[in-house]
N, C-alpha and C. Protein backbone atom coordinates (compact mmCIF):
# COMPACT_ATOMS: atom_id res chain seq x y z
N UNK A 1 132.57 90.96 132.87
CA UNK A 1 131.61 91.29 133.89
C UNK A 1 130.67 90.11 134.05
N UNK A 2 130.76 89.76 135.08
CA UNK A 2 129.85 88.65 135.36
C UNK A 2 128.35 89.24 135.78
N UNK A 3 127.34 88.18 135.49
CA UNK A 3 125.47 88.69 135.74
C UNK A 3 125.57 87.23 136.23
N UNK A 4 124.69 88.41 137.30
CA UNK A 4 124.49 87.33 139.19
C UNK A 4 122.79 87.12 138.28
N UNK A 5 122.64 85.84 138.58
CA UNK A 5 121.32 84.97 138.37
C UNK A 5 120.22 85.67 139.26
N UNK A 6 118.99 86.05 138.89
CA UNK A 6 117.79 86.33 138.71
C UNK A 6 117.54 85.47 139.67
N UNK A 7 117.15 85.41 141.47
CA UNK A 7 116.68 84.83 141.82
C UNK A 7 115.29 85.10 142.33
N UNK A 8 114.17 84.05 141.60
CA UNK A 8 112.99 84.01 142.13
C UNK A 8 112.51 84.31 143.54
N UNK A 9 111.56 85.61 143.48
CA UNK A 9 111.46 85.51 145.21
C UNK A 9 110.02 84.33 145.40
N UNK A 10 110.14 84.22 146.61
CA UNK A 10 108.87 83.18 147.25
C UNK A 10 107.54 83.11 146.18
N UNK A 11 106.98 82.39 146.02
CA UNK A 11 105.26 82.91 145.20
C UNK A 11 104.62 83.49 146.29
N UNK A 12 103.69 84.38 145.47
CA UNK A 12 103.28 84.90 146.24
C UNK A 12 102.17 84.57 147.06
N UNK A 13 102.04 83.02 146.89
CA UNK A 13 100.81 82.19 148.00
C UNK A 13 101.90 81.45 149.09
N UNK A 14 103.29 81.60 149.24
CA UNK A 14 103.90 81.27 150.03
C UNK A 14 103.72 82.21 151.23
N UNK A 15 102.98 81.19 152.20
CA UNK A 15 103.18 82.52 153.51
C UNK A 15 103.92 82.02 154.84
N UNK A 16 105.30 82.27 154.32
CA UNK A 16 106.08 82.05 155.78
C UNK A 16 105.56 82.61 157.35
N UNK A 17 105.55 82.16 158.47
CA UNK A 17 105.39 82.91 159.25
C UNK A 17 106.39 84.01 159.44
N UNK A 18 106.22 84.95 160.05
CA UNK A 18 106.63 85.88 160.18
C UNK A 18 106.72 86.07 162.02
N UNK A 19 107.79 86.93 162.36
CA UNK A 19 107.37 87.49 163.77
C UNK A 19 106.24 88.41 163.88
N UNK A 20 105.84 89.00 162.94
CA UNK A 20 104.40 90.27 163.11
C UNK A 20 103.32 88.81 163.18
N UNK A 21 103.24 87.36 162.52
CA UNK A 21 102.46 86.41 162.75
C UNK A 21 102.73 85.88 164.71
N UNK A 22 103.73 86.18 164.74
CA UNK A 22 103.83 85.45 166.16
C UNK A 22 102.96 86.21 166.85
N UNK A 23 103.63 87.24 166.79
CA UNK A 23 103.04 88.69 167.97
C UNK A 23 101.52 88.66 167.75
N UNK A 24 101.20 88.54 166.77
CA UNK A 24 99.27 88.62 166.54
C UNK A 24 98.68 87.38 167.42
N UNK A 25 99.18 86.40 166.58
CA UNK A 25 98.95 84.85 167.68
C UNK A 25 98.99 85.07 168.92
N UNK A 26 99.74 86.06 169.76
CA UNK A 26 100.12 85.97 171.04
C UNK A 26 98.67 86.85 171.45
N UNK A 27 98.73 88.29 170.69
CA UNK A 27 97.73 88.95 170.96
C UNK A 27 96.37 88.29 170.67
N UNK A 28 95.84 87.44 169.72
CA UNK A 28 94.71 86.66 169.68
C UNK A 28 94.64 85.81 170.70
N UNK A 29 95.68 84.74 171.02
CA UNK A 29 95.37 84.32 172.22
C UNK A 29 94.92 84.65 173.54
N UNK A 30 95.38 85.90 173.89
CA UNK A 30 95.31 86.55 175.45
C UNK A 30 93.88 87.30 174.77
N UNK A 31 93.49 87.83 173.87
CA UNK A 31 92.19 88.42 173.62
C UNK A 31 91.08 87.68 173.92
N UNK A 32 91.16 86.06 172.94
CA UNK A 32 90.75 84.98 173.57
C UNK A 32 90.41 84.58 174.61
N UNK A 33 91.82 84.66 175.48
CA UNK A 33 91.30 83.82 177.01
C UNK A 33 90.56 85.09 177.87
N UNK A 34 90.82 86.30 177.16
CA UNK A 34 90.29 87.02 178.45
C UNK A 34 88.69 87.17 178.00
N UNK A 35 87.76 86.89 176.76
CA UNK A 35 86.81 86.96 176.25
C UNK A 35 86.06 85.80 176.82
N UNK A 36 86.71 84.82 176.47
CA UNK A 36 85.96 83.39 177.43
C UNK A 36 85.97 83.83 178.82
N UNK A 37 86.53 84.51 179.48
CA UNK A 37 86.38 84.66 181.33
C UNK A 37 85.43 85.69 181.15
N UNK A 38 85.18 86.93 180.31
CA UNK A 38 84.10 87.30 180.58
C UNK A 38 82.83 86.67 179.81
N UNK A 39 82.39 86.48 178.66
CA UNK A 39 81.62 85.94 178.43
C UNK A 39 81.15 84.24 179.69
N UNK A 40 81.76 83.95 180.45
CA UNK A 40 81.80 82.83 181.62
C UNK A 40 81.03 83.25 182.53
N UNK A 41 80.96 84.51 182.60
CA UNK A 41 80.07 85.51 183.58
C UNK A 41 78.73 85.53 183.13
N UNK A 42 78.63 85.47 182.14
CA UNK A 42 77.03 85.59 181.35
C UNK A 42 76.68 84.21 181.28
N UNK A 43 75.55 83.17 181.78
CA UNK A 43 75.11 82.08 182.26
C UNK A 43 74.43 81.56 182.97
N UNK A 44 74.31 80.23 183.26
CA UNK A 44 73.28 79.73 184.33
C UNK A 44 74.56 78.39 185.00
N UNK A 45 74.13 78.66 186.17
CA UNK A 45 74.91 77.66 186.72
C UNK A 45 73.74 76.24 186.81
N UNK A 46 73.98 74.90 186.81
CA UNK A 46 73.51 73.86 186.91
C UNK A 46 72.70 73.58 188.47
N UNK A 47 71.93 73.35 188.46
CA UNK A 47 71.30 73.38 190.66
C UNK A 47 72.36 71.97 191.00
N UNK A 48 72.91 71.33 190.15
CA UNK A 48 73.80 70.29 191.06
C UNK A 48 75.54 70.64 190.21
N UNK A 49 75.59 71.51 189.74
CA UNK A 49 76.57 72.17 189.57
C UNK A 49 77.12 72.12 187.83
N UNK A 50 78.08 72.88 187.47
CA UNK A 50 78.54 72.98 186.41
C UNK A 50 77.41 74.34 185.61
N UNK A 51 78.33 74.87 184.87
CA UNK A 51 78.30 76.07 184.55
C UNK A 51 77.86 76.12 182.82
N UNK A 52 76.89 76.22 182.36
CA UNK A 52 76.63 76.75 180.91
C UNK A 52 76.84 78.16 180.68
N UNK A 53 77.50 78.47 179.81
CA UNK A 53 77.35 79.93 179.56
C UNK A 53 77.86 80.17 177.80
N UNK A 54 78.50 81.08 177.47
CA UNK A 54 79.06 81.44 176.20
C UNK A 54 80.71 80.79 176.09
N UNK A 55 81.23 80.87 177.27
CA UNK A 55 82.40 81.36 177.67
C UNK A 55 83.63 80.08 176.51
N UNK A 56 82.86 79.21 176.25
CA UNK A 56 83.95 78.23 175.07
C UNK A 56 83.92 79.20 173.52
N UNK A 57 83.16 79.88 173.18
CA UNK A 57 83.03 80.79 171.87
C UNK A 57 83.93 81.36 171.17
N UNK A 58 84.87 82.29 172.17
CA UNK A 58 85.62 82.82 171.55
C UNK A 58 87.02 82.31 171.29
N UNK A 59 87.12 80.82 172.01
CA UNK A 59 88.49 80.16 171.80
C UNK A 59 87.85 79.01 170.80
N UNK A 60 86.75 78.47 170.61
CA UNK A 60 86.48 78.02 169.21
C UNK A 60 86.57 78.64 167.78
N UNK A 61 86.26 80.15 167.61
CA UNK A 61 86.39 80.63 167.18
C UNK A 61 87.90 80.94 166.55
N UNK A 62 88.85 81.34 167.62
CA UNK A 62 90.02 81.33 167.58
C UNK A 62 90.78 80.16 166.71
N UNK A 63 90.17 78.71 167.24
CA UNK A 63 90.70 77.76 166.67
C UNK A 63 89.85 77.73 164.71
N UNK A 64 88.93 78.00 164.91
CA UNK A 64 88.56 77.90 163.26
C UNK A 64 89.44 79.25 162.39
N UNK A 65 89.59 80.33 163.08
CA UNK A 65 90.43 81.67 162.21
C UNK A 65 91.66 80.71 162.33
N UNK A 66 92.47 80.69 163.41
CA UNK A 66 93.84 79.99 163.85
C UNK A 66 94.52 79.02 163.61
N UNK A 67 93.70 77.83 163.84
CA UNK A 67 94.14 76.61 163.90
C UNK A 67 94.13 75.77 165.47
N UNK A 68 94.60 75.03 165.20
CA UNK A 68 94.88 74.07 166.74
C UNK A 68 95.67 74.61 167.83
N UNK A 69 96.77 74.85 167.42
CA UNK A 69 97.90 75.54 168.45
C UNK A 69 97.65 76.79 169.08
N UNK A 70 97.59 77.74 168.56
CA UNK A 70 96.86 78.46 169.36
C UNK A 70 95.44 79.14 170.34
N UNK A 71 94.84 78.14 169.43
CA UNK A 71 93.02 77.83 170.29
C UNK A 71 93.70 77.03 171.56
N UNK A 72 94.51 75.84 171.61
CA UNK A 72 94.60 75.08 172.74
C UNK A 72 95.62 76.14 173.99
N UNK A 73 96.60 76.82 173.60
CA UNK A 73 97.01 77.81 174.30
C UNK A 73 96.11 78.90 175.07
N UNK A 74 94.83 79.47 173.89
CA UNK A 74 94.24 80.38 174.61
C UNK A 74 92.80 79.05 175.63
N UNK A 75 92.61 77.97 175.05
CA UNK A 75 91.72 77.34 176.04
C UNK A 75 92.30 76.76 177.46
N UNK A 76 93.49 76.98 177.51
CA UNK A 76 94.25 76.80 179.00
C UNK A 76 94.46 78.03 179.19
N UNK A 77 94.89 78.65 178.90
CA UNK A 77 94.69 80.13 179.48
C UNK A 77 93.46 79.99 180.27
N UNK A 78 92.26 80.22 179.40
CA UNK A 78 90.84 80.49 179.70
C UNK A 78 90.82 79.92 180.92
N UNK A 79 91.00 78.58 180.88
CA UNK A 79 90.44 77.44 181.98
C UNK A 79 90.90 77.90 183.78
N UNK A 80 92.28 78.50 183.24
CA UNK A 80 92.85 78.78 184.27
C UNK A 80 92.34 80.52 185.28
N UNK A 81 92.04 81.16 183.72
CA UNK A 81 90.96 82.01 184.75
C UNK A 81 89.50 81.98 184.95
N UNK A 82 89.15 80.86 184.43
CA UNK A 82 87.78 79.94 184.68
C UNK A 82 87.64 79.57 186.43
N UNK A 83 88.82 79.18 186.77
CA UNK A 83 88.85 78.66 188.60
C UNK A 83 88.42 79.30 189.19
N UNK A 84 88.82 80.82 189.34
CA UNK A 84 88.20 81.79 190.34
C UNK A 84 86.78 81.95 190.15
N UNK A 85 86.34 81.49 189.13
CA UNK A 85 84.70 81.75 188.93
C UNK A 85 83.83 80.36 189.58
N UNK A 86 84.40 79.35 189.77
CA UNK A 86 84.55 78.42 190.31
C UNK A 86 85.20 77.34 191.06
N UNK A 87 85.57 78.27 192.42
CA UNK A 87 86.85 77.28 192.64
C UNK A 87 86.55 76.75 193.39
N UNK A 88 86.68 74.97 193.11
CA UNK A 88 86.13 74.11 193.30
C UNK A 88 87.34 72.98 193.06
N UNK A 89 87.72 72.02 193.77
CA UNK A 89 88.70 71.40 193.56
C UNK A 89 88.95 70.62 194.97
N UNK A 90 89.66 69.28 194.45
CA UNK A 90 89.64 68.06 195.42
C UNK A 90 91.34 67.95 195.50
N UNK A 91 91.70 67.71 194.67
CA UNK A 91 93.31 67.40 193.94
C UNK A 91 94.08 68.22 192.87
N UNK A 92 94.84 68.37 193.27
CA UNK A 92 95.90 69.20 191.83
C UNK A 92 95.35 68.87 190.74
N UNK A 93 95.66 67.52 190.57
CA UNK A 93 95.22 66.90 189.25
C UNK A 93 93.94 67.29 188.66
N UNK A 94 92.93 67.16 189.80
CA UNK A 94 91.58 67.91 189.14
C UNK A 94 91.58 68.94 188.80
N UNK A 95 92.29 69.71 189.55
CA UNK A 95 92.45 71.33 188.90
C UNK A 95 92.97 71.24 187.84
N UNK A 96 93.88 70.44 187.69
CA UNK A 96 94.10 70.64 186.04
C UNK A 96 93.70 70.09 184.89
N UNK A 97 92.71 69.05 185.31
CA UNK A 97 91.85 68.41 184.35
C UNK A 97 90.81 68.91 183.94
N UNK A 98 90.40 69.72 184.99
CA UNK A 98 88.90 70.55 185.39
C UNK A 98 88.83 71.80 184.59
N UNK A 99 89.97 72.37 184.45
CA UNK A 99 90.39 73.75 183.94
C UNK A 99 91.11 73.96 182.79
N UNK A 100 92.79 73.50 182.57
CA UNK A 100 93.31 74.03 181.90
C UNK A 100 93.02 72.91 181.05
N UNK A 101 93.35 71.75 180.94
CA UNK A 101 92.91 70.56 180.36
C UNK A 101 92.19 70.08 179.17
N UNK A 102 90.97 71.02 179.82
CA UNK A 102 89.97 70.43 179.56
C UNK A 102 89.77 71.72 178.63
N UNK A 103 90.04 73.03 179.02
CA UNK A 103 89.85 74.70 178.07
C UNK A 103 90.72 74.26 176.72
N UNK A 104 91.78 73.73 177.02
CA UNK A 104 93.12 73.07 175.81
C UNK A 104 91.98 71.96 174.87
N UNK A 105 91.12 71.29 174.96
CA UNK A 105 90.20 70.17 174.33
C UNK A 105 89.72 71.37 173.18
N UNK A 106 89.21 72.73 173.57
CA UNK A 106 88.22 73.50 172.16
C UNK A 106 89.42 73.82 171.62
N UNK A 107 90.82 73.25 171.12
CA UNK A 107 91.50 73.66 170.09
C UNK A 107 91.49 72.60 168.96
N UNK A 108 90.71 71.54 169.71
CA UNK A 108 90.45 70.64 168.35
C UNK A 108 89.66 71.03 167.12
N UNK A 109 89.11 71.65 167.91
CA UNK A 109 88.39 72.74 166.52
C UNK A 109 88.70 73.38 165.15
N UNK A 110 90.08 73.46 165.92
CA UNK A 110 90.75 74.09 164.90
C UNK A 110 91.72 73.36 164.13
N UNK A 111 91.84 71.66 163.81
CA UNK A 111 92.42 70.80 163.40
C UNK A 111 92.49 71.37 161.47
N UNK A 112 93.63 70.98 160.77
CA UNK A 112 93.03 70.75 160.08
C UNK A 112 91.73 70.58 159.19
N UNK A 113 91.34 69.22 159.37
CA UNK A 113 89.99 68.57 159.11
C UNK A 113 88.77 69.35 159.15
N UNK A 114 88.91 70.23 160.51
CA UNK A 114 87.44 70.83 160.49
C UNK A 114 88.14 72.26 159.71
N UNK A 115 89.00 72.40 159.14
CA UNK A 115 88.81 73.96 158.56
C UNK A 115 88.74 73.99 157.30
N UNK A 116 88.50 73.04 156.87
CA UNK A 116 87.96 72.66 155.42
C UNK A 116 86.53 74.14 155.18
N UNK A 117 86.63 74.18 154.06
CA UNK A 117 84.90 75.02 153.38
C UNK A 117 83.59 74.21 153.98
N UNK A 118 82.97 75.45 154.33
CA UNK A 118 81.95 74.80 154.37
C UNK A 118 81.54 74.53 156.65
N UNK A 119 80.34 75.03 155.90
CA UNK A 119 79.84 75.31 157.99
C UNK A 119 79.88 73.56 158.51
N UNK A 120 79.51 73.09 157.97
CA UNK A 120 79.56 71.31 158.35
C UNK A 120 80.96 70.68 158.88
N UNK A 121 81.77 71.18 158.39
CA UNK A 121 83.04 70.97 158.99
C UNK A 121 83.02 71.99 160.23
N UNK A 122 82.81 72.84 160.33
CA UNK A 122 83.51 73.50 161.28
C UNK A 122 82.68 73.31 163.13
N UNK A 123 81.36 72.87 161.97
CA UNK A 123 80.29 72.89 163.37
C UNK A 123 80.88 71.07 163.94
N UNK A 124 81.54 70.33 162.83
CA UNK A 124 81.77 68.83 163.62
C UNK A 124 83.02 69.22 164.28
N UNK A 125 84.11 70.36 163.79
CA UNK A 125 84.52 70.88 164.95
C UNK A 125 84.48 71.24 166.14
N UNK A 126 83.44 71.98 166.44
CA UNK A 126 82.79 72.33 167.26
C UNK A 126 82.44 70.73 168.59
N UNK A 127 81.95 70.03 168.12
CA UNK A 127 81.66 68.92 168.30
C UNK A 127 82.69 67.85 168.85
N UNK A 128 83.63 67.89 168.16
CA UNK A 128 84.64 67.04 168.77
C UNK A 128 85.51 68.10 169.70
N UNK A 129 85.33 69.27 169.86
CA UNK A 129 86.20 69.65 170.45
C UNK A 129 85.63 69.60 171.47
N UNK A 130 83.60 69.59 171.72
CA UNK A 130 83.36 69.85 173.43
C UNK A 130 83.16 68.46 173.79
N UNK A 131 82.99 66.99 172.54
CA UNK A 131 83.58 66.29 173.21
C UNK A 131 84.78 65.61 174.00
N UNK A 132 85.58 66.45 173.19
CA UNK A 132 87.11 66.34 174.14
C UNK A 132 87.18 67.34 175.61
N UNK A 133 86.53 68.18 175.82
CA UNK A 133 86.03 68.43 177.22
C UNK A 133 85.38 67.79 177.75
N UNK A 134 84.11 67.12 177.51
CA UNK A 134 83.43 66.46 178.44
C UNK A 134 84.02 65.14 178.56
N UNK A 135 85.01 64.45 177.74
CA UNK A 135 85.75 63.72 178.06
C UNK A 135 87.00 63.63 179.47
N UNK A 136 87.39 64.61 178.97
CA UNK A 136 88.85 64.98 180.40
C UNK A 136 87.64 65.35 181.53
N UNK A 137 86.12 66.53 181.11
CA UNK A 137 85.66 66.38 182.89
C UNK A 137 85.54 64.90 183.16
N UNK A 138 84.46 64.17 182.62
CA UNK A 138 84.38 62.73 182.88
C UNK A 138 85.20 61.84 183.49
N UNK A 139 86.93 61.64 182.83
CA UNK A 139 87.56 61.24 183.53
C UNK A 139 88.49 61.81 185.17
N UNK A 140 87.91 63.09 185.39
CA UNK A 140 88.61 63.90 186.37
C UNK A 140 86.95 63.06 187.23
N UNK A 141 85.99 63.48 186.87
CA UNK A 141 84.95 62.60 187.79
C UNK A 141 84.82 61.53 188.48
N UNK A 142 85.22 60.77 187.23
CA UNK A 142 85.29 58.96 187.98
C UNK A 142 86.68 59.26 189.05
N UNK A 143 87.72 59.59 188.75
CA UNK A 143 89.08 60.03 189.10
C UNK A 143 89.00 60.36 190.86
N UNK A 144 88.68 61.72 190.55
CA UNK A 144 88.52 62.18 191.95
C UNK A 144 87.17 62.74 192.49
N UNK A 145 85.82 62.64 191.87
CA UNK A 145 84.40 63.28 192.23
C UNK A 145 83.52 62.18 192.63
N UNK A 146 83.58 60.97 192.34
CA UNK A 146 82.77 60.00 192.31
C UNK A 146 82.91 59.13 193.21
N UNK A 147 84.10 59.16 194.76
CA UNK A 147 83.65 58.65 195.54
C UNK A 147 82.61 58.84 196.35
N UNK A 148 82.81 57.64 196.80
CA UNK A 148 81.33 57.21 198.18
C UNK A 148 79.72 57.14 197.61
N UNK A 149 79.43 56.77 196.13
CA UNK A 149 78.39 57.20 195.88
C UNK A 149 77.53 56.09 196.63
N UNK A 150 76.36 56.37 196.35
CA UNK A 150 75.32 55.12 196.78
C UNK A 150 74.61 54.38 195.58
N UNK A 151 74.42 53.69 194.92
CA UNK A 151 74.26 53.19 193.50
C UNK A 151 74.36 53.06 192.63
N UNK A 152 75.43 53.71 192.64
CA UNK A 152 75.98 54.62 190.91
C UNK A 152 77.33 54.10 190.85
N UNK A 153 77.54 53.51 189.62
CA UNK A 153 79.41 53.76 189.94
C UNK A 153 79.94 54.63 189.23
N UNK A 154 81.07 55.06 189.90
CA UNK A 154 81.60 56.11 189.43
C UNK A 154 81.57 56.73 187.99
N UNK A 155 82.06 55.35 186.75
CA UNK A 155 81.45 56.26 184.96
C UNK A 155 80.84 56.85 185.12
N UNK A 156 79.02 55.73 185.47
CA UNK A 156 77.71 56.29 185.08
C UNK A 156 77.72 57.63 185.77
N UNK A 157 77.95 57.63 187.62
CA UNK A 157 77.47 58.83 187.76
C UNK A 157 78.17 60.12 187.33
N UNK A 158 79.38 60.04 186.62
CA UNK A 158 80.34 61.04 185.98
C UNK A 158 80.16 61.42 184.57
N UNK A 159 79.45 60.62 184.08
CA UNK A 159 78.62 60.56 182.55
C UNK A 159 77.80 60.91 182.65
N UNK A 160 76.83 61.31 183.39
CA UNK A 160 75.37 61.61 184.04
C UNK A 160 75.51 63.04 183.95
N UNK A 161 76.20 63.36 185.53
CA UNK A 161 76.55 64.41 186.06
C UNK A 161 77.00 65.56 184.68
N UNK A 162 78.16 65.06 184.44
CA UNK A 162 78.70 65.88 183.04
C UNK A 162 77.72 66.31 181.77
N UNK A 163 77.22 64.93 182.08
CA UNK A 163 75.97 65.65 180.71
C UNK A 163 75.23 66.23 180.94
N UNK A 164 74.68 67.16 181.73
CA UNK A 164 73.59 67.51 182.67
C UNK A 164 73.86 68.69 181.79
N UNK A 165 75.25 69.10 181.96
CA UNK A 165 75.46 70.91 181.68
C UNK A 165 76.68 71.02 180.11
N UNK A 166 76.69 70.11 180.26
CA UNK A 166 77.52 69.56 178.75
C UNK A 166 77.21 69.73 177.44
N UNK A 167 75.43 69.14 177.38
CA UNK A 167 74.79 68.68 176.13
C UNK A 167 74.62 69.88 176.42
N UNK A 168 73.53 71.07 177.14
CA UNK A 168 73.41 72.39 176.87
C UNK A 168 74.25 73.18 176.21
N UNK A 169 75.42 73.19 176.57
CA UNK A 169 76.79 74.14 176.56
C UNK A 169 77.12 73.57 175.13
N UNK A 170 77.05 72.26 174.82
CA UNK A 170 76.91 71.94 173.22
C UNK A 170 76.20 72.65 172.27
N UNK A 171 75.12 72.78 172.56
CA UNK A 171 73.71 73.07 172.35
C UNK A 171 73.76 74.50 171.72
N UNK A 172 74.36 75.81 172.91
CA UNK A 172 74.33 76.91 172.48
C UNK A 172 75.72 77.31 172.09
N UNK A 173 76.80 76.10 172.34
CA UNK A 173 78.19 76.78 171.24
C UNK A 173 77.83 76.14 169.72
N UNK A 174 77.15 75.23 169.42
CA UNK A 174 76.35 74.84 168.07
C UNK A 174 75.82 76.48 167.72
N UNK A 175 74.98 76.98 168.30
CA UNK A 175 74.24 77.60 167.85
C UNK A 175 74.64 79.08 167.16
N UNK A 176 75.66 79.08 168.47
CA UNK A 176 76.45 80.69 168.20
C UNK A 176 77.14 80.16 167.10
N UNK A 177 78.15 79.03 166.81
CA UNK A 177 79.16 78.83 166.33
C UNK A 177 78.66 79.16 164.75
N UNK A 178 77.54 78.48 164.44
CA UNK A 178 76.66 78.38 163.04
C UNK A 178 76.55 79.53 162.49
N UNK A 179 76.42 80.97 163.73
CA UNK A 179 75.76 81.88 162.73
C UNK A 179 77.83 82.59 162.35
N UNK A 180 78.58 82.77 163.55
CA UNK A 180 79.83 83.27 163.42
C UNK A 180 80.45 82.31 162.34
N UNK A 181 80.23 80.54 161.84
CA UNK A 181 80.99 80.26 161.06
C UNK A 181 80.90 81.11 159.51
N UNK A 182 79.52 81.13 159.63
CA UNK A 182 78.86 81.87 158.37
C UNK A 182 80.01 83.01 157.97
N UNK A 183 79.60 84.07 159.30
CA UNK A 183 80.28 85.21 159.29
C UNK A 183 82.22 85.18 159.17
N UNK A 184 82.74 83.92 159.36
CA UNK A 184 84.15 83.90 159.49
C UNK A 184 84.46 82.88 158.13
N UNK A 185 83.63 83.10 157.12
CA UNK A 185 84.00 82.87 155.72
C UNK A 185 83.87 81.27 156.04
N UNK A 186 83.65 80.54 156.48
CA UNK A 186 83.18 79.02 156.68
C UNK A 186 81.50 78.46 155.95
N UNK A 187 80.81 79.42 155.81
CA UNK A 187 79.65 78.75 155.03
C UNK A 187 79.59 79.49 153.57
N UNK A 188 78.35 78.26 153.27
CA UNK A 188 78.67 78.22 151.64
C UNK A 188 79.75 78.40 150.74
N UNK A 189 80.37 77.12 151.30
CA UNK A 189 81.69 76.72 150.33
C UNK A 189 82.82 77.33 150.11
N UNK A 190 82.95 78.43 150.87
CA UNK A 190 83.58 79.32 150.93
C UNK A 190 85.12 78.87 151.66
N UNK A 191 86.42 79.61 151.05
CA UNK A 191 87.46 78.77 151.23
C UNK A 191 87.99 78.83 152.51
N UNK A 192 88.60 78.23 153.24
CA UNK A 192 89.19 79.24 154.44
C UNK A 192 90.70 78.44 154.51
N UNK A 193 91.88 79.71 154.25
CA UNK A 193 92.96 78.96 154.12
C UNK A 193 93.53 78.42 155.15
């Protein structure tokens, strides 16, 4: 009689994905993008335009629980039902720099790097990810917003313009982000796998 070998199952810190992981991802994402379109509603619009509100929160968020890949999925989502709240557009291209593009930038958040322990990482997350938005608006500005000006060339007045409603929208996803990193196991040293 032969004895079949004892095979070791996985450890138990091995966590394969799973399809019940896909399906959640899918459902976090669309929870996501539809949370940023309403929270987008709650805000102040800029008197020379551009929109501060909450509405980057819950796909930053997404990316610090998540990771990268699916924060940048639900921030094009978002962006894309961001248009009707503002539809505003010169060129295709802007529409998609303006919107989905640029909603896809708050999944940097969720890199690696920033999901380290600890609120300091997650808030320089935070950080590089709305500078990777105000980057893609910026270049959709000089691109297609910044003709015909009268003194300005196109950077400055697209660097200007952008920061107007940018540094704010920094300002209060810093602020929210700090107290939710706390709350999403990110402060005081606390691990987050």
């Amino acid at each position: 009689m032969a004895v079949e070998p004892v095979r070791n199952p996985a450890p138990a810190s091995f966590n394969a994905p799973t399809r019940r992981d896909g399906v959640r991802a899918v459902a976090f994402v669309g929870v996501c993008a539809a949370l940023s379109f309403v929270c987008g509603m709650v805000g102040w619009t800029a008197p020379q335009g551009g929109r501060v509100s909450l509405a980057d929160v819950p796909v930053l968020a997404l990316a610090l629980a998540m990771g990268w890949r699916p924060a940048c999925l639900a921030g094009a989502l978002a962006g894309l039902l961001h248009y009707p709240q503002q539809p505003v557009t010169v060129h295709p291209l802007s529409l998609l720099l303006d919107y989905p593009v640029s909603g896809a930038c708050l999944g940097l958040a969720g890199l690696p790097l920033f999901r380290r322990p600890g609120r300091v990482w997650a808030l320089a997350g935070v950080v590089t990810a709305i500078a990777g938005k105000y980057a893609v608006h910026v270049w959709s500005g000089v691109l297609f917003w910044a003709q015909g000006l009268q003194g300005l060339t196109a950077w400055r007045f697209s660097l200007i313009y952008n920061a107007t409603y940018m540094l704010p929208t920094l300002g209060v996803d810093l602020a929210v982000m700090a107290v939710l990193a706390r709350r999403m196991g990110q402060g005081r040293g606390a691990h987050v796998a």
